[in-house]
PDB file of N, CA and C in Angstrom:
ATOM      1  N   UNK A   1       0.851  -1.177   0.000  1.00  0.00           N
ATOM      2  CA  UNK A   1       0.000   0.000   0.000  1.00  0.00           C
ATOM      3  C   UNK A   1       0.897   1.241   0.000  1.00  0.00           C
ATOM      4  N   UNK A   2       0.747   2.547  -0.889  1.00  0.00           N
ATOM      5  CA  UNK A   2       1.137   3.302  -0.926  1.00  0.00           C
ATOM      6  C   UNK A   2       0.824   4.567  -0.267  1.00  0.00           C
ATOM      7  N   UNK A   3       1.415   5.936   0.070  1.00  0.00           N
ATOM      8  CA  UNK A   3       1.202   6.585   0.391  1.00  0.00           C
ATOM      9  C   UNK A   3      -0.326   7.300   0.157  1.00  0.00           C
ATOM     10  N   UNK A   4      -0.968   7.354  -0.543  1.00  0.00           N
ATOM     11  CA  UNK A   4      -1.823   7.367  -1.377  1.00  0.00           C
ATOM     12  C   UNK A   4      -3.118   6.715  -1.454  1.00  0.00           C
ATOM     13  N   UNK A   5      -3.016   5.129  -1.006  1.00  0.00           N
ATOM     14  CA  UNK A   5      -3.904   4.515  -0.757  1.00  0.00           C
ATOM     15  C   UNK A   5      -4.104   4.558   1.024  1.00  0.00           C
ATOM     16  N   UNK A   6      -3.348   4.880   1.365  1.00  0.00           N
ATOM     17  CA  UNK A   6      -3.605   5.251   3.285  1.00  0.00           C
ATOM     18  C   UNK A   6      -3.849   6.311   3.441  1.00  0.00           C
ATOM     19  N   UNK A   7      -3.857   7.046   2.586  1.00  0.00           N
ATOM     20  CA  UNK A   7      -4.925   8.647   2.636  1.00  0.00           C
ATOM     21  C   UNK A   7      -6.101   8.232   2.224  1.00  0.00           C
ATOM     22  N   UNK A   8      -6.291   7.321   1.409  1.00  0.00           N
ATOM     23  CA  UNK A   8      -7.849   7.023   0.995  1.00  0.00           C
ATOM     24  C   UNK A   8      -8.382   6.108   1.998  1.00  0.00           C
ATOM     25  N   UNK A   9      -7.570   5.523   2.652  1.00  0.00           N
ATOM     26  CA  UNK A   9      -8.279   4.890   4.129  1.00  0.00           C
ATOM     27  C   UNK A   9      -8.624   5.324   4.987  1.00  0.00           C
ATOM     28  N   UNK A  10      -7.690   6.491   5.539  1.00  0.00           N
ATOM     29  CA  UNK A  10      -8.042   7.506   6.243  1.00  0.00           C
ATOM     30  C   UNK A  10      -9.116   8.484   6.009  1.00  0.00           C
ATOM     31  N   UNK A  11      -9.259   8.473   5.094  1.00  0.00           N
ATOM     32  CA  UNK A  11     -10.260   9.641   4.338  1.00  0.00           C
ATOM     33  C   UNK A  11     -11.867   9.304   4.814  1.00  0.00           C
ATOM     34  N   UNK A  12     -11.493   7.575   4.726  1.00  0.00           N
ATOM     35  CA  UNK A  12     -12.885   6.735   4.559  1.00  0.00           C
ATOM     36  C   UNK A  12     -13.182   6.843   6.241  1.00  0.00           C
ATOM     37  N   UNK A  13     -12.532   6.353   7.115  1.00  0.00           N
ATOM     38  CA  UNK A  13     -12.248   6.322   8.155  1.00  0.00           C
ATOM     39  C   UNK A  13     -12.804   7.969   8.702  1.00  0.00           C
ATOM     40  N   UNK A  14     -12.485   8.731   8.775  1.00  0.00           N
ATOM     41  CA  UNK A  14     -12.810  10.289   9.266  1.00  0.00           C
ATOM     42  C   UNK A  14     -14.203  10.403   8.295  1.00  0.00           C
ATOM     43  N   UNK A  15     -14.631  10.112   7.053  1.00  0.00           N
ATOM     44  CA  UNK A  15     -15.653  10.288   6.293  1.00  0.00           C
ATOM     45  C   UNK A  15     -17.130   9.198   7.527  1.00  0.00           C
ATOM     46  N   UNK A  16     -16.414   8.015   7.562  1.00  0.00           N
ATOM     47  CA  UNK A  16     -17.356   7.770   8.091  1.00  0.00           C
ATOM     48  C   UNK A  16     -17.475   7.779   9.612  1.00  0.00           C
ATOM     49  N   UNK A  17     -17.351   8.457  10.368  1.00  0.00           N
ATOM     50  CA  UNK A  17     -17.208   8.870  12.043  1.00  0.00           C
ATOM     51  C   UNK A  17     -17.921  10.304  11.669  1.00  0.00           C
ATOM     52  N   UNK A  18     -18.129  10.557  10.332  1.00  0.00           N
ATOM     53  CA  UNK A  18     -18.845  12.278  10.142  1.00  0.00           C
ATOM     54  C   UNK A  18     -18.082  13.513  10.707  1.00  0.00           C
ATOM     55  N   UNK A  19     -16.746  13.362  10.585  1.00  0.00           N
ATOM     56  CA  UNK A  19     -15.825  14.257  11.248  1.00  0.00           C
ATOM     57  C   UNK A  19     -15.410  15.139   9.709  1.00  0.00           C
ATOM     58  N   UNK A  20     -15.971  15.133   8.548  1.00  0.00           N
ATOM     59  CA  UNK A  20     -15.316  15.479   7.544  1.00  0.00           C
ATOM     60  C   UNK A  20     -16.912  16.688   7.477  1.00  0.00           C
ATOM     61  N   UNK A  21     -17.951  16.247   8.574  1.00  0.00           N
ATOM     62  CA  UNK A  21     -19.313  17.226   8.058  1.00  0.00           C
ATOM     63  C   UNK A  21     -19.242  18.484   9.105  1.00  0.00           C
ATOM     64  N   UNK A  22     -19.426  19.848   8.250  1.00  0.00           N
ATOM     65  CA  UNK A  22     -19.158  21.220   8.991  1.00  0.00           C
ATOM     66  C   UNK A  22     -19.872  21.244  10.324  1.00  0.00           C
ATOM     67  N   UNK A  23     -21.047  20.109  11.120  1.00  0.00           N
ATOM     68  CA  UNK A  23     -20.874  20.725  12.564  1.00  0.00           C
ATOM     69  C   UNK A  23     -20.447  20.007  13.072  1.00  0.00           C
ATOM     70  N   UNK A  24     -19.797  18.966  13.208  1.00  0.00           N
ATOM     71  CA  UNK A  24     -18.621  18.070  13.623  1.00  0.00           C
ATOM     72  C   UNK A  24     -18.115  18.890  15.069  1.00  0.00           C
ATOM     73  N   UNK A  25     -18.211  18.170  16.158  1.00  0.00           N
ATOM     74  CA  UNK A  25     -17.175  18.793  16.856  1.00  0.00           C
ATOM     75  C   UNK A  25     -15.586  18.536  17.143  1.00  0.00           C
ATOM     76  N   UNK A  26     -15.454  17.913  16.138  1.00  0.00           N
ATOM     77  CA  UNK A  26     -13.804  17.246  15.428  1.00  0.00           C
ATOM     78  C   UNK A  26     -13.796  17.693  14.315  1.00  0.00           C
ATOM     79  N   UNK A  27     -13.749  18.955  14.020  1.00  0.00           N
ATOM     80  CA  UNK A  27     -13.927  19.227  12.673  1.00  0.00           C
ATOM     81  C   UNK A  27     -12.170  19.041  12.128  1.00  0.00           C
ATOM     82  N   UNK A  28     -12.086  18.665  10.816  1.00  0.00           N
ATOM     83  CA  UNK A  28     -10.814  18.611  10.295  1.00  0.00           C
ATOM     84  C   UNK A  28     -10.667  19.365   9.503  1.00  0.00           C
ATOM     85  N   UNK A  29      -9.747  20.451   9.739  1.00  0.00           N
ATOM     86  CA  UNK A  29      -9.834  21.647   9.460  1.00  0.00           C
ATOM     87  C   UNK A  29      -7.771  21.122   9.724  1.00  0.00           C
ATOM     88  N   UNK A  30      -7.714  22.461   8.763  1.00  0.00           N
ATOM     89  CA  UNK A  30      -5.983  22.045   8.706  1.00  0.00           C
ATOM     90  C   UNK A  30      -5.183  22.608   9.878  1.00  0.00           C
ATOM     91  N   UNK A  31      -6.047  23.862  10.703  1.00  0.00           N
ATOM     92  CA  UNK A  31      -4.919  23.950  11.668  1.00  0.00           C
ATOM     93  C   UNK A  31      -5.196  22.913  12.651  1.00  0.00           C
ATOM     94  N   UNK A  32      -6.980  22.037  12.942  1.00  0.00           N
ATOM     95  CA  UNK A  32      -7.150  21.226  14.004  1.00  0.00           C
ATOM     96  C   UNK A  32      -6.004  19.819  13.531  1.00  0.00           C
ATOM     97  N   UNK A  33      -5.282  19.714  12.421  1.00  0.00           N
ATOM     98  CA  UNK A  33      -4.917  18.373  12.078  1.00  0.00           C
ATOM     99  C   UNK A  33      -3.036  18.943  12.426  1.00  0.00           C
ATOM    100  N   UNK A  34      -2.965  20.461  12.079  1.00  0.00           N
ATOM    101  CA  UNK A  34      -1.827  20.363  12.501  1.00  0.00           C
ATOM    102  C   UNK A  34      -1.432  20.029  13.894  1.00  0.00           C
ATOM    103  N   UNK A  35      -2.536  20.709  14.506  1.00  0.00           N
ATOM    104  CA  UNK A  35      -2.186  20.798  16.035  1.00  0.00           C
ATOM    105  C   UNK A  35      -2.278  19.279  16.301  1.00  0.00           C
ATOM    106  N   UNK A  36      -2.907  18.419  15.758  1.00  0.00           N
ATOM    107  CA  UNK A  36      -3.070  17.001  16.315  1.00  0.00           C
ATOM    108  C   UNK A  36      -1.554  16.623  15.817  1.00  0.00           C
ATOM    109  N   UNK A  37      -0.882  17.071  14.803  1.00  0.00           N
ATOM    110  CA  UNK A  37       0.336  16.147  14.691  1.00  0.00           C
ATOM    111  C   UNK A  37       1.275  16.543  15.489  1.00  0.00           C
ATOM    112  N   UNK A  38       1.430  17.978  15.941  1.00  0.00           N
ATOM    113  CA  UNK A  38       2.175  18.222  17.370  1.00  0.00           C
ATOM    114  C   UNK A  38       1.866  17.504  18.336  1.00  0.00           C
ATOM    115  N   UNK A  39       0.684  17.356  18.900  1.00  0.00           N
ATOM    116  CA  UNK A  39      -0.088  16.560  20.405  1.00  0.00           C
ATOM    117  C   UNK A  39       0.657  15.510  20.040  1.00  0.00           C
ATOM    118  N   UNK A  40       0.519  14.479  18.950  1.00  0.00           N
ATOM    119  CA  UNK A  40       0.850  13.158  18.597  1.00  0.00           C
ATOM    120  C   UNK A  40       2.365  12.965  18.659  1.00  0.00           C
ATOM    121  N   UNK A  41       3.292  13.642  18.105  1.00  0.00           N
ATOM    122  CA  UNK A  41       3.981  13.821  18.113  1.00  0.00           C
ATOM    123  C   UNK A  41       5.059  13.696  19.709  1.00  0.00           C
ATOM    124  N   UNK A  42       4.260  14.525  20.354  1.00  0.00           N
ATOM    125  CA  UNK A  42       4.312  14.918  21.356  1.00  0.00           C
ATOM    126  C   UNK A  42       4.345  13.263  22.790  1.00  0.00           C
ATOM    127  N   UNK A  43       3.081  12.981  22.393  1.00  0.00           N
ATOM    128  CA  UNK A  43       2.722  11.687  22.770  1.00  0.00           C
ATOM    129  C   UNK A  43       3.841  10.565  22.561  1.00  0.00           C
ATOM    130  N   UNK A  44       4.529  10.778  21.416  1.00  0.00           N
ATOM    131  CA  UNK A  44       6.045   9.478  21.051  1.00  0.00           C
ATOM    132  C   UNK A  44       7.167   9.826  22.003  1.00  0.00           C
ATOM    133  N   UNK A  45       7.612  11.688  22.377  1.00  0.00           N
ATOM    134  CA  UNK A  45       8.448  11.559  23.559  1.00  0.00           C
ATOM    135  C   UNK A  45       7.989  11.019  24.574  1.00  0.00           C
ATOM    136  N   UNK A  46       7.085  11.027  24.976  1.00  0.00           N
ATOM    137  CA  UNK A  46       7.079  10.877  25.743  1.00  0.00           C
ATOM    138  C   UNK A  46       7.464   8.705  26.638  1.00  0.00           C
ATOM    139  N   UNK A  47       7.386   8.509  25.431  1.00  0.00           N
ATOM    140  CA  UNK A  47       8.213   6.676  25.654  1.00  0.00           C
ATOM    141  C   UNK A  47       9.639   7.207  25.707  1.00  0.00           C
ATOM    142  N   UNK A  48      10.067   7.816  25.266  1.00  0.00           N
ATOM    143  CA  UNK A  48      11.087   7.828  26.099  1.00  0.00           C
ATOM    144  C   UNK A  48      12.023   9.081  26.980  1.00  0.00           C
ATOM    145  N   UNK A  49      10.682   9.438  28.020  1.00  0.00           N
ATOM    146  CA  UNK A  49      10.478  10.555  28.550  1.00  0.00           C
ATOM    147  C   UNK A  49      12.068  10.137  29.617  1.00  0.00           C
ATOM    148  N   UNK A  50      12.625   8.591  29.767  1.00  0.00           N
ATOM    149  CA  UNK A  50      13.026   8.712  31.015  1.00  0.00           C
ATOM    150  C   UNK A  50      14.298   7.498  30.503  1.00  0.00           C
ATOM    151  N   UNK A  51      14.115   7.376  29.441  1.00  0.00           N
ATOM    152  CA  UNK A  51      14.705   6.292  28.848  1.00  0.00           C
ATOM    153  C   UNK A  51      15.631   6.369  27.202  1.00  0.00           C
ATOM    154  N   UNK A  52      16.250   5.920  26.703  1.00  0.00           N
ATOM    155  CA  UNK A  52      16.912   5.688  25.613  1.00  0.00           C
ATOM    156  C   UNK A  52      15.761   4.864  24.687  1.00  0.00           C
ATOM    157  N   UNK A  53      15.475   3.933  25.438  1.00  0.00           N
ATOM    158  CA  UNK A  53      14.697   2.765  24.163  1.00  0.00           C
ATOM    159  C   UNK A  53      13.182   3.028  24.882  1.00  0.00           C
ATOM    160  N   UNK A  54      12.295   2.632  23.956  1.00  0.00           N
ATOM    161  CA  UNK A  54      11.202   2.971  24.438  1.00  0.00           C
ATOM    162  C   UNK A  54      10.353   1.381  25.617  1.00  0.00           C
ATOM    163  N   UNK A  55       9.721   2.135  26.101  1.00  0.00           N
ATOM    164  CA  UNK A  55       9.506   0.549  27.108  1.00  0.00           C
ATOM    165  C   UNK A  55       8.295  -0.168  26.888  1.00  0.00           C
ATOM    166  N   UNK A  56       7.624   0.215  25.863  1.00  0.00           N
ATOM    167  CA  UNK A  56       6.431  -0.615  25.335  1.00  0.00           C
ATOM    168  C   UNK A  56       6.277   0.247  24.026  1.00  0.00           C
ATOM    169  N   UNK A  57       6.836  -0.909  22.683  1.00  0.00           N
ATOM    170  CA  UNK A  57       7.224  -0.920  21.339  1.00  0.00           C
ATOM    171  C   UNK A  57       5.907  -0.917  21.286  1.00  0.00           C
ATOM    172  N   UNK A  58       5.186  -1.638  21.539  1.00  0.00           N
ATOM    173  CA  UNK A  58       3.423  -1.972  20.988  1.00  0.00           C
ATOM    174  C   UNK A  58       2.722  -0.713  21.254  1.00  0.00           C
ATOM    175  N   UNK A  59       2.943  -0.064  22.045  1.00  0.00           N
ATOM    176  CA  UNK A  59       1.815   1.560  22.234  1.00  0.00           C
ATOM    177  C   UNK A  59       2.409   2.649  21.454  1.00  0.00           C
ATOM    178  N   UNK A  60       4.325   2.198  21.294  1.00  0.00           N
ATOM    179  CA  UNK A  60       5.110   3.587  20.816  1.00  0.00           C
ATOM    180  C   UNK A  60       4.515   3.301  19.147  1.00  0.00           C
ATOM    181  N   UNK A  61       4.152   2.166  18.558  1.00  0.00           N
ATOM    182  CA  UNK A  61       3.975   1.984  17.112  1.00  0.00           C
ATOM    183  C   UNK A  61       2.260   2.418  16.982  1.00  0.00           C
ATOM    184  N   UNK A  62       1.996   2.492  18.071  1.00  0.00           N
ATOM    185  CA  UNK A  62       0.335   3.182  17.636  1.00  0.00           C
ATOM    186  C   UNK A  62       0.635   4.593  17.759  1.00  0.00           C
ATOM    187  N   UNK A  63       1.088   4.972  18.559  1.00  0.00           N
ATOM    188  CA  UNK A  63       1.502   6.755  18.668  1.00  0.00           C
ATOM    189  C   UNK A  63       2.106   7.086  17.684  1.00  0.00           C
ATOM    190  N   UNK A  64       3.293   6.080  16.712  1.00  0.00           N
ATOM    191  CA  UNK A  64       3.679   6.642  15.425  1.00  0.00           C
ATOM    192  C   UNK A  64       2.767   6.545  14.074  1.00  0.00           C
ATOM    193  N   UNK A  65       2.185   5.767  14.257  1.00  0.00           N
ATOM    194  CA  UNK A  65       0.879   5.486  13.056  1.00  0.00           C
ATOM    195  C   UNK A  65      -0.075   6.522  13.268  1.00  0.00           C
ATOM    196  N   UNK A  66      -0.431   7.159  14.892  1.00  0.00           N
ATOM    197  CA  UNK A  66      -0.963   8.416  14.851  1.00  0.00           C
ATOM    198  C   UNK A  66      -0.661   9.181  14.075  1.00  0.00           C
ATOM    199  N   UNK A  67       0.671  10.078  14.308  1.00  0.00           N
ATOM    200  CA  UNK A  67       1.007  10.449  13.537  1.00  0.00           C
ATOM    201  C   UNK A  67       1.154  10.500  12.078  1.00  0.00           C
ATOM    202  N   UNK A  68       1.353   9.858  11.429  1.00  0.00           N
ATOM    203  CA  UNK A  68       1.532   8.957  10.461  1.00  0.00           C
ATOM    204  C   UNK A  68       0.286   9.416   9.580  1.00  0.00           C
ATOM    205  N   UNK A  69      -0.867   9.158  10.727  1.00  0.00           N
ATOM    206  CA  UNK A  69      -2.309   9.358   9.765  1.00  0.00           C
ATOM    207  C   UNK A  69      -2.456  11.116  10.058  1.00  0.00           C
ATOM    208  N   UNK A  70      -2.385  11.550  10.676  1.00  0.00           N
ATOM    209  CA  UNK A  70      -2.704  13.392  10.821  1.00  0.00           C
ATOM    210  C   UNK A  70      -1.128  13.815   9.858  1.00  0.00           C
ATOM    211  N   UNK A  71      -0.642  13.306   9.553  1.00  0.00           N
ATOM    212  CA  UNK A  71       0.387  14.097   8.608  1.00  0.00           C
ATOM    213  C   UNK A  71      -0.290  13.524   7.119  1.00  0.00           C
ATOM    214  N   UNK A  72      -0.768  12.518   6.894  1.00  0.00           N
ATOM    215  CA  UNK A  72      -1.262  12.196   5.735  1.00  0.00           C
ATOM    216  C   UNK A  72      -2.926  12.617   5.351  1.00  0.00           C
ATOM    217  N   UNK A  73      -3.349  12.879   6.808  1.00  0.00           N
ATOM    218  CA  UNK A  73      -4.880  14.248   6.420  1.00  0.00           C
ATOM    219  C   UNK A  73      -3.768  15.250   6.150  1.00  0.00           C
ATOM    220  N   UNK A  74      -3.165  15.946   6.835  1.00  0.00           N
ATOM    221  CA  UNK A  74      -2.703  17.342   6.867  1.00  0.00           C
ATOM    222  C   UNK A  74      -2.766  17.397   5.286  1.00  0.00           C
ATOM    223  N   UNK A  75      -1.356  17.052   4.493  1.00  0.00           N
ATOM    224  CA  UNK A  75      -1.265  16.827   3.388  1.00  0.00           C
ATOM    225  C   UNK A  75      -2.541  16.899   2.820  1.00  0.00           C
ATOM    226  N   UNK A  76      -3.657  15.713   2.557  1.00  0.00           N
ATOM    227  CA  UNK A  76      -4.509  15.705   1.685  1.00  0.00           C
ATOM    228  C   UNK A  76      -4.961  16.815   1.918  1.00  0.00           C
ATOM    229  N   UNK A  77      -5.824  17.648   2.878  1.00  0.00           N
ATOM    230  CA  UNK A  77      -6.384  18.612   3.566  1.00  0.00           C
ATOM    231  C   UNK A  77      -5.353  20.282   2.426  1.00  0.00           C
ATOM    232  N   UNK A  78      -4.040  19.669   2.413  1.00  0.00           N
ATOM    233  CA  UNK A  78      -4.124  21.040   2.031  1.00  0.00           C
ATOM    234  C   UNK A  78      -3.187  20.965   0.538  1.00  0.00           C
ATOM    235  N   UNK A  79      -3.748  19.798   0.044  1.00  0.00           N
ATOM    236  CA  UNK A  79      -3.127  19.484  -1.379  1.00  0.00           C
ATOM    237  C   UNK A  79      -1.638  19.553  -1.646  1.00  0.00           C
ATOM    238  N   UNK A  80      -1.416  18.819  -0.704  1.00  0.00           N
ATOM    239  CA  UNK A  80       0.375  18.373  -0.881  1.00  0.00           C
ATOM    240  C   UNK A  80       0.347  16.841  -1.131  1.00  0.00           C
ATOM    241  N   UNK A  81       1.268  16.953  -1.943  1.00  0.00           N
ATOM    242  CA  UNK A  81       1.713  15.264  -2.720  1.00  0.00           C
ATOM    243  C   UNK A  81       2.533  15.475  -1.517  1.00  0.00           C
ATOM    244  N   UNK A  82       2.532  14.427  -0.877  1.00  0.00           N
ATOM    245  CA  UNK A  82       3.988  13.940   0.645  1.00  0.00           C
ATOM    246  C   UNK A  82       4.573  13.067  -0.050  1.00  0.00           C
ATOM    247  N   UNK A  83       4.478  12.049  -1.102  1.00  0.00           N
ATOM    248  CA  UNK A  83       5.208  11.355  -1.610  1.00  0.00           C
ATOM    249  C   UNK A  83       6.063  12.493  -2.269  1.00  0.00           C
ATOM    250  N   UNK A  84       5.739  13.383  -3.734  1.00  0.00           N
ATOM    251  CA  UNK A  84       6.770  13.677  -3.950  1.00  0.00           C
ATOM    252  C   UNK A  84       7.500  14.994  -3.099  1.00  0.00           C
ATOM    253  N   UNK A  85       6.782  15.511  -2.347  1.00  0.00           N
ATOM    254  CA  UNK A  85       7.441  16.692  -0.914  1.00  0.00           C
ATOM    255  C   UNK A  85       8.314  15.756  -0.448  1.00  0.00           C
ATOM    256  N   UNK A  86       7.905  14.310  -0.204  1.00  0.00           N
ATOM    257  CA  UNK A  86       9.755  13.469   0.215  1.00  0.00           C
ATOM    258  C   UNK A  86      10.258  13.516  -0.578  1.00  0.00           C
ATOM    259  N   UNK A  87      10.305  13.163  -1.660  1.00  0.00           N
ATOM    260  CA  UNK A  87      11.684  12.746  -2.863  1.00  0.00           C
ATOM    261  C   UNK A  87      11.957  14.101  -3.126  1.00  0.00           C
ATOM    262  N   UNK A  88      11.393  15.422  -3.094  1.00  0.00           N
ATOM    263  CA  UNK A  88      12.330  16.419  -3.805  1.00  0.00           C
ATOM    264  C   UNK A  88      12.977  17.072  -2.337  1.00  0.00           C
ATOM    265  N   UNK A  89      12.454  16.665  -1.035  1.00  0.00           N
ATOM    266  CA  UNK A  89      13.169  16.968   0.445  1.00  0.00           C
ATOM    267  C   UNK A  89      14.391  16.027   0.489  1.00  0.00           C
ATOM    268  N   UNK A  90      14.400  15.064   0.114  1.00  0.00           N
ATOM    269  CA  UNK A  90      15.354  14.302  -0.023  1.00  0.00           C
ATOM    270  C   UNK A  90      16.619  14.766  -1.124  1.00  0.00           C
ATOM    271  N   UNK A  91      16.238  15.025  -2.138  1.00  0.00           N
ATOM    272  CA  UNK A  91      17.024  15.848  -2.888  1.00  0.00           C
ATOM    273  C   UNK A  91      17.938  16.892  -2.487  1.00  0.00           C
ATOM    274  N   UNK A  92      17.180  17.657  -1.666  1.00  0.00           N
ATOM    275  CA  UNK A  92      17.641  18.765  -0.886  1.00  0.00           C
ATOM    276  C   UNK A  92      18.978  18.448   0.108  1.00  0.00           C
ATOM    277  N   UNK A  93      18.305  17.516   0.890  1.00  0.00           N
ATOM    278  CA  UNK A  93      19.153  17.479   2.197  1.00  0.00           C
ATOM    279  C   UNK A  93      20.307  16.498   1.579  1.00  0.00           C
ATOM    280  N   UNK A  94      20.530  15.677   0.338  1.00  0.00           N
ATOM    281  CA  UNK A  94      22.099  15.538  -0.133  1.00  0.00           C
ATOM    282  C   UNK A  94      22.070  15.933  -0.336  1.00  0.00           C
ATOM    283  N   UNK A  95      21.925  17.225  -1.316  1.00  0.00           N
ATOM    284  CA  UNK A  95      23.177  18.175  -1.358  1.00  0.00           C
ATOM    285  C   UNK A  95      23.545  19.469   0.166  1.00  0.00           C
ATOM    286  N   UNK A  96      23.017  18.942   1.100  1.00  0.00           N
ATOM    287  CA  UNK A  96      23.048  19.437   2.249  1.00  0.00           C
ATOM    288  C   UNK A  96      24.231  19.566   2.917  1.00  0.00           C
ATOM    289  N   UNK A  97      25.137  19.936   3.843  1.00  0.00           N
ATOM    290  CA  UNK A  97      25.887  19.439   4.968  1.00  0.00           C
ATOM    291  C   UNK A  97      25.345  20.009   6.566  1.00  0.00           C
ATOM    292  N   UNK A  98      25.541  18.671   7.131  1.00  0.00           N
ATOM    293  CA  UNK A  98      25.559  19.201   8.313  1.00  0.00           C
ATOM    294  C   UNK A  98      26.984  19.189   9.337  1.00  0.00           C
ATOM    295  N   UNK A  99      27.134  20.689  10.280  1.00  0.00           N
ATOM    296  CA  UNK A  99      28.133  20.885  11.096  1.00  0.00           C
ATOM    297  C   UNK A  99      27.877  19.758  12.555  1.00  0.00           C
ATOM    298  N   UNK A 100      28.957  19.255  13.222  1.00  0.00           N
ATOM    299  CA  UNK A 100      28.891  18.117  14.106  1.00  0.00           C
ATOM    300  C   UNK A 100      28.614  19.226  15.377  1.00  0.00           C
ATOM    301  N   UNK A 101      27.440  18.379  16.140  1.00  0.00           N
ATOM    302  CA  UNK A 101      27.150  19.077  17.616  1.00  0.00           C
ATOM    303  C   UNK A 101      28.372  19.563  18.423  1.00  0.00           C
ATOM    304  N   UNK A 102      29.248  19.180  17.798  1.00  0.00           N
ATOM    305  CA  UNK A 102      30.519  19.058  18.939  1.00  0.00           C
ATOM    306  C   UNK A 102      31.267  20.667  18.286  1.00  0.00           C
ATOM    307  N   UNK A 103      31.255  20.270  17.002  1.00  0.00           N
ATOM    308  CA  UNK A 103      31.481  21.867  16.202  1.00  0.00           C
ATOM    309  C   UNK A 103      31.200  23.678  16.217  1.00  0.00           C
ATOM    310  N   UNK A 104      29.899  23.004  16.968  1.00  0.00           N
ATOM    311  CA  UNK A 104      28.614  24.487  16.769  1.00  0.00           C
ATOM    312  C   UNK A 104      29.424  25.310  18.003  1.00  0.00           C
TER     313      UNK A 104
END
């Protein structure tokens, strides 16, 4: 499954919970999806708020699939290809350098 077809799952998914209809009180609206990918986001430090490795792989892989899905509304929501926004971000950052922490 491609990037592409898990936006159309998602789509179906939020379409049918009625979160996609204007009195929704989850309305998905692009700043409510940004702010969810911060919260979510947010939610993955916190496995390893106290730790190096995270201490339950099985909850940290639902908190990243959170994510995962509010970056792939975000996108649809505001007509960004994320497939090719990676490959031409990728482009970018080789011809990139980065200075070593120890450097700065």
């Amino acid at each position: 499954m491609d990037i592409q077809q898990l936006t159309e799952q998602i789509n179906r998914f939020v379409t049918a919970k009625g979160w996609y209809q204007t009195d929704s009180p989850f309305a998905q609206t692009q700043r409510n999806i940004a702010t969810s990918v911060a919260i979510e986001a947010a939610e993955v430090l916190e496995h390893f708020q106290f730790g190096e490795k995270a201490s339950d792989p099985q909850a940290l892989a639902g908190e990243l699939a959170d994510v995962a899905m509010y970056l792939f509304q975000l996108a649809y929501l505001t007509d960004i290809d994320l497939e090719q926004a990676i490959l031409k971000k990728l482009q970018v950052n080789y011809a990139r350098t980065w200075e070593s922490p120890s450097q700065e």
